[in-house]
Protein backbone atom coordinates (compact mmCIF):
# COMPACT_ATOMS: atom_id res chain seq x y z
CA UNK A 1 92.31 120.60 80.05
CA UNK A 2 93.62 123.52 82.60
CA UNK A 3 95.42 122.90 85.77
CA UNK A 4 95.33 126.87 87.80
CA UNK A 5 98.18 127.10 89.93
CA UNK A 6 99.14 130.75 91.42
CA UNK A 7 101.69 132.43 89.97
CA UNK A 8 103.58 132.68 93.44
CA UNK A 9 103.07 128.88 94.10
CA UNK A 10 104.88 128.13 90.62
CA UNK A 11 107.98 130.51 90.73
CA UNK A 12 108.12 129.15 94.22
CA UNK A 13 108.30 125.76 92.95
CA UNK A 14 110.31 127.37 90.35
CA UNK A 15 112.83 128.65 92.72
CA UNK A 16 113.20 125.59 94.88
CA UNK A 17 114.30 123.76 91.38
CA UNK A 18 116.72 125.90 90.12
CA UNK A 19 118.33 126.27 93.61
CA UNK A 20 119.11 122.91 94.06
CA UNK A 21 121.53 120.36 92.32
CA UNK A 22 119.59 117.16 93.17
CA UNK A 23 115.84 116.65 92.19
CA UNK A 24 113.47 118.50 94.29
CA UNK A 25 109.87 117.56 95.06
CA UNK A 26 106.91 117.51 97.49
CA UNK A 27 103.29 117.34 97.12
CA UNK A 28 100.49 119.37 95.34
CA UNK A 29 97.34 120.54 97.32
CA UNK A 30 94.16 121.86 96.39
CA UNK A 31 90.80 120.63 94.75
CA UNK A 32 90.22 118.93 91.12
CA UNK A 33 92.71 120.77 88.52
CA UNK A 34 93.44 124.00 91.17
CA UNK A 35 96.30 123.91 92.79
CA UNK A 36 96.20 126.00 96.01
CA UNK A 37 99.36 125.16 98.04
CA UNK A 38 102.10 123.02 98.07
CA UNK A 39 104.00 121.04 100.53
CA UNK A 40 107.90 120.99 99.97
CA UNK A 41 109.22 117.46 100.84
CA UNK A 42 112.81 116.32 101.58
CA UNK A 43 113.64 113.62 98.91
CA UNK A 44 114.81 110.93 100.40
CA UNK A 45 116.40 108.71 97.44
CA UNK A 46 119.25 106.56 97.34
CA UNK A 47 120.73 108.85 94.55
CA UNK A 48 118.56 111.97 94.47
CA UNK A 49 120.75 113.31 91.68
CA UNK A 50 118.86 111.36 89.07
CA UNK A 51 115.57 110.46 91.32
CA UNK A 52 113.15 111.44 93.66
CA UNK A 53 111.27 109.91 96.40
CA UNK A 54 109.08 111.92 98.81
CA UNK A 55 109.43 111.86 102.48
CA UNK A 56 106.91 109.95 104.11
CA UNK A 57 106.95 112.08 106.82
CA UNK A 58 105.62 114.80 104.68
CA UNK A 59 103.12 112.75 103.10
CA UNK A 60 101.95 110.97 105.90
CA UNK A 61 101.19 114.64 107.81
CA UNK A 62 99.75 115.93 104.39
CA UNK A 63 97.54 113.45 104.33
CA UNK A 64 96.21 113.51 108.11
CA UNK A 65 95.68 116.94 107.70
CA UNK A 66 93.03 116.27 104.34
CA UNK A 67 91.29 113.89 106.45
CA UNK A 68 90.99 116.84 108.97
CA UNK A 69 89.68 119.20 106.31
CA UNK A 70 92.43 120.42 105.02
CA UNK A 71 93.64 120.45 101.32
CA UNK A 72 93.74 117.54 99.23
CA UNK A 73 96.59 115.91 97.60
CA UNK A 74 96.19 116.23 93.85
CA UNK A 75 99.36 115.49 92.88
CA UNK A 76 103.20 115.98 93.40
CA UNK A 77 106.23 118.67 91.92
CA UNK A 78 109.48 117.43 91.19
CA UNK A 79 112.76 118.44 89.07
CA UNK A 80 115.05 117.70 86.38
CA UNK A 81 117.85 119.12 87.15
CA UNK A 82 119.77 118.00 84.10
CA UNK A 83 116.84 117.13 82.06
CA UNK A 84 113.71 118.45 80.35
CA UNK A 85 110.29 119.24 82.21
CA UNK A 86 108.81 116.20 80.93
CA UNK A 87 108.03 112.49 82.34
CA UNK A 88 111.02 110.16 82.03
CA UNK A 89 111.39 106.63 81.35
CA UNK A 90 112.16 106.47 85.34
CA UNK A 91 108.77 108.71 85.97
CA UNK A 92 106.58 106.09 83.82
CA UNK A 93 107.80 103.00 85.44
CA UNK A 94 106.80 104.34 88.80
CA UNK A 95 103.97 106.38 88.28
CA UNK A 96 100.74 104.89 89.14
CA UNK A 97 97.83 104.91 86.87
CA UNK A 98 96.00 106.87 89.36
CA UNK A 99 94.82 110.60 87.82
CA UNK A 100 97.44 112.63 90.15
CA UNK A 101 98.96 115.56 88.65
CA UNK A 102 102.45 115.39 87.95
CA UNK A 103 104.58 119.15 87.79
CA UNK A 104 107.76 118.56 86.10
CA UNK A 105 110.55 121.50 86.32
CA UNK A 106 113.33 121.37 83.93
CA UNK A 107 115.38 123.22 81.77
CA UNK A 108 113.86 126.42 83.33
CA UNK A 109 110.56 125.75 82.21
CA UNK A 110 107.33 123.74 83.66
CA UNK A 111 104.90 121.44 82.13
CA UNK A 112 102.24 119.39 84.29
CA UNK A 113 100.85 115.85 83.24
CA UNK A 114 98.14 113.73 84.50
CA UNK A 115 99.38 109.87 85.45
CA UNK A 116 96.45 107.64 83.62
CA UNK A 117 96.16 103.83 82.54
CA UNK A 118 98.69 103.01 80.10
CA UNK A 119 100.57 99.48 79.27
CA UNK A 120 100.61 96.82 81.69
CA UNK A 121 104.41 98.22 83.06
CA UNK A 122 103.70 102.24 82.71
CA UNK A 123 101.26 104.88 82.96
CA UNK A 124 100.30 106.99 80.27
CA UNK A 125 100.95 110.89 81.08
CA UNK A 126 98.43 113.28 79.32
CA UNK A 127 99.92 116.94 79.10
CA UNK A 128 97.89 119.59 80.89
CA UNK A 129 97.79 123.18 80.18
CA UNK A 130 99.24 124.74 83.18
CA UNK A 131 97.36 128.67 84.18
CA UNK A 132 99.10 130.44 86.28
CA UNK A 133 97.86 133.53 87.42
């Protein structure tokens, strides 16, 4: 299972992780496993050193402008600053069983997950094969 993202798109993403102390995120656009833009969000968590939660500002737009014909949200990017670019305990527990793509940076690398059914308190994450091109 491929995700294609551009190459520009991920050492933008990329770039926005490694220039920041405090976990980054915002929201993945594009169609089925193709990633075509992204939309950097503010993170808006009580302690975004060791979370992340998306402005809803940015998703609220993001997703006015898909009803509009715009992209679609297929997922969302965050970081681990301090950690490895893979779903944490934290990332489980709030994850939603709902097929979304998940981009984790950490550790200067990038993985990408999908968020499926799981056990009654957390999602299962299947690991993607991320193309970048």
């Amino acid at each position: 299972m491929r995700v294609e993202i551009s190459r520009i798109l991920l050492e933008r993403i990329m770039a926005l992780a490694a220039g920041d102390v405090h976990e980054v995120c915002g929201l993945l656009l594009g169609s089925d496993d193709r990633i075509e833009a992204i939309a950097p969000a503010v993170n808006v968590a009580p302690d975004p050193a060791r979370h992340f939660e998306l402005d809803p500002a940015t998703l609220i737009a993001a997703h006015r402008a898909a009803r509009s014909g715009g992209p679609k949200i297929i997922g969302h990017y965050h970081s681990h600053p301090s950690g490895v670019a893979a779903p944490s305990a934290t990332d489980a527990a709030c994850a939603a069983p709902d097929g979304n793509l998940w981009l984790i940076v950490g550790a200067g690398d990038a993985t990408i997950w999908r968020a499926g059914p799981g056990t009654a308190v957390n999602v299962h994450f299947t690991k993607m094969h991320l193309d970048s091109r």
